[in-house]
Protein backbone atom coordinates (compact mmCIF):
# COMPACT_ATOMS: atom_id res chain seq x y z
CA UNK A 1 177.21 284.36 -69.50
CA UNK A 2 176.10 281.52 -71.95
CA UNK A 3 174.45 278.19 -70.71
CA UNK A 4 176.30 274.97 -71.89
CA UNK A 5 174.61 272.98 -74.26
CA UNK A 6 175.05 270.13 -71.97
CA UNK A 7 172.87 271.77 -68.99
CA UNK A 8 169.87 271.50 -71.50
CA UNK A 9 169.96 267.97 -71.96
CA UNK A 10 166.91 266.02 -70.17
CA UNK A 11 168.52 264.42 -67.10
CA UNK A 12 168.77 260.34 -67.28
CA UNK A 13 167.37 258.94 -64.17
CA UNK A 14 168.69 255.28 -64.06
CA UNK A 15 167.76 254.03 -60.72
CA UNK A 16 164.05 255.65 -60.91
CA UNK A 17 164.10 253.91 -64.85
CA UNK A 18 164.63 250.63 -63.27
CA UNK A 19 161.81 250.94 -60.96
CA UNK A 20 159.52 252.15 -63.15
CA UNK A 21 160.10 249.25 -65.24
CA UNK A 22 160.26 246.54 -62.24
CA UNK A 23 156.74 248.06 -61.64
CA UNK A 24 155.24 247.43 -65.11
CA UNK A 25 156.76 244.09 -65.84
CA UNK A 26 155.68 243.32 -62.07
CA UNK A 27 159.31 242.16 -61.15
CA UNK A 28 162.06 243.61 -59.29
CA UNK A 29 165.11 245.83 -59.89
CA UNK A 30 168.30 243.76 -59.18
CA UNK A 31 170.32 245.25 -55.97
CA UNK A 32 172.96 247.70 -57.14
CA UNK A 33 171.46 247.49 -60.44
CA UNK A 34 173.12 243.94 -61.12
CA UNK A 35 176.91 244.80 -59.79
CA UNK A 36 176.76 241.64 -57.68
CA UNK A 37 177.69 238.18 -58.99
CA UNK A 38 174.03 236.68 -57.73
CA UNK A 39 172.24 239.35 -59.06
CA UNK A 40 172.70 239.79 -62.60
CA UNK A 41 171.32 242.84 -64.74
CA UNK A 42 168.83 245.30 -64.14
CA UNK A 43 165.35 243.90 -63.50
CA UNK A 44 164.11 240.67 -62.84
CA UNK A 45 160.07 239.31 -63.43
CA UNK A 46 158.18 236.29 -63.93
CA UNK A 47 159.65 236.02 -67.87
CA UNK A 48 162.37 238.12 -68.35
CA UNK A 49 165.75 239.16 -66.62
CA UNK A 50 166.32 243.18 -68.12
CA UNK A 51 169.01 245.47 -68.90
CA UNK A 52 168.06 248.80 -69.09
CA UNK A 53 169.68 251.40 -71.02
CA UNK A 54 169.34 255.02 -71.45
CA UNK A 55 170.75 257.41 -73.81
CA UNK A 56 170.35 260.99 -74.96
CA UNK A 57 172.18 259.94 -78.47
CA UNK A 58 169.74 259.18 -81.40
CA UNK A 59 171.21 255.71 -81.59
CA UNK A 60 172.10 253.37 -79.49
CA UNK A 61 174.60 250.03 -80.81
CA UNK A 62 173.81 246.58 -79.47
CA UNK A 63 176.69 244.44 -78.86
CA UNK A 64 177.04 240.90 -79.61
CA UNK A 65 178.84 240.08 -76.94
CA UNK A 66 176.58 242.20 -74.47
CA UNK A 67 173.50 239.91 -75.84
CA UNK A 68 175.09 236.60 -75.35
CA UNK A 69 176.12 237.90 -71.61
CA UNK A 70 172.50 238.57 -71.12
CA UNK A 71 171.25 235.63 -72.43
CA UNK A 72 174.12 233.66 -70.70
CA UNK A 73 172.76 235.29 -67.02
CA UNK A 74 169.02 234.73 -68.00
CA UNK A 75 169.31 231.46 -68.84
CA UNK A 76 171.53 230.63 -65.27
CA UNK A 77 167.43 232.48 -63.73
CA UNK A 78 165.28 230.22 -66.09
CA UNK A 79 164.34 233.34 -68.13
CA UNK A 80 164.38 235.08 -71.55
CA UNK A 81 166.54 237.94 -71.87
CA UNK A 82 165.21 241.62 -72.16
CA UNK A 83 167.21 244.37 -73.39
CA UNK A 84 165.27 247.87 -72.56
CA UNK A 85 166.25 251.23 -74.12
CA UNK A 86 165.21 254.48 -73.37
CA UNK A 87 166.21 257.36 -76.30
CA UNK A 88 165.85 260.31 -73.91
CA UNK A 89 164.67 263.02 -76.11
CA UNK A 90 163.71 267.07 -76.00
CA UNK A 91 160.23 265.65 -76.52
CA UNK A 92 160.02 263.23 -74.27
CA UNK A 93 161.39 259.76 -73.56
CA UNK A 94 160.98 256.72 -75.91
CA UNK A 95 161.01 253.21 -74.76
CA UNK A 96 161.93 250.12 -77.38
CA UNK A 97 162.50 246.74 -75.59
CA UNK A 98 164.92 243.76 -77.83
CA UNK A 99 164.05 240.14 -77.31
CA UNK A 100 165.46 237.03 -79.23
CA UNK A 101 162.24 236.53 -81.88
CA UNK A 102 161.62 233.05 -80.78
CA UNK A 103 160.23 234.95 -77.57
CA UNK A 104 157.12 235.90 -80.34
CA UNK A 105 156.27 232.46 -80.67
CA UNK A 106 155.37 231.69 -77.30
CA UNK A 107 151.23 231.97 -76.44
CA UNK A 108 152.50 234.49 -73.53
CA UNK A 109 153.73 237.17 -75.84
CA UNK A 110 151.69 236.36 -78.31
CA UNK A 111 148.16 236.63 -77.07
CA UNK A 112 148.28 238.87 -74.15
């Protein structure tokens, strides 16, 4: 019997993804990973309300429309938006984060 090539793809892990992330930014993963009305996106810190994505594709396509609804609920929190992607690969996962480039310009980016 042959294995599917789907049973050999790395496994996505959202919820543990979240955390992971909530621990390194020093913030907290929304409840129900943002479902609830109060609660918006994935991850919430000091600076920046996340959504986190993961994919096993080798590209991932950013949304207008999905930005502005991010930056809409971050800026209802007082924060900058954060969009996190994962590319889950055979060699190992790799992590890109999207923020609107005026976020460069301020001294907490900037000079860590």
């Amino acid at each position: 019997m042959t294995i599917p090539k789907w049973s050999e793809k790395p496994e996505k892990d959202n919820k543990k993804h979240e955390k992971a992330w909530a621990k390194a930014r020093g913030g907290r993963a929304q409840p129900s990973s943002g479902r609830f009305w109060h609660a918006k996106m994935d991850v919430k810190d000091d600076e920046l309300l996340t959504d986190n994505k993961q994919t096993s594709r080798l590209s991932y396509t950013i949304k207008l429309s999905d930005w502005r609804q991010l930056q809409r609920a971050a800026s209802r929190e007082g924060l900058a938006p954060c969009l996190q992607i994962t590319f889950i690969t055979e060699q190992g996962p790799v992590d890109m984060v999207v923020l609107s480039a005026d976020m460069i310009t301020r001294q907490n980016l900037a000079h860590p």
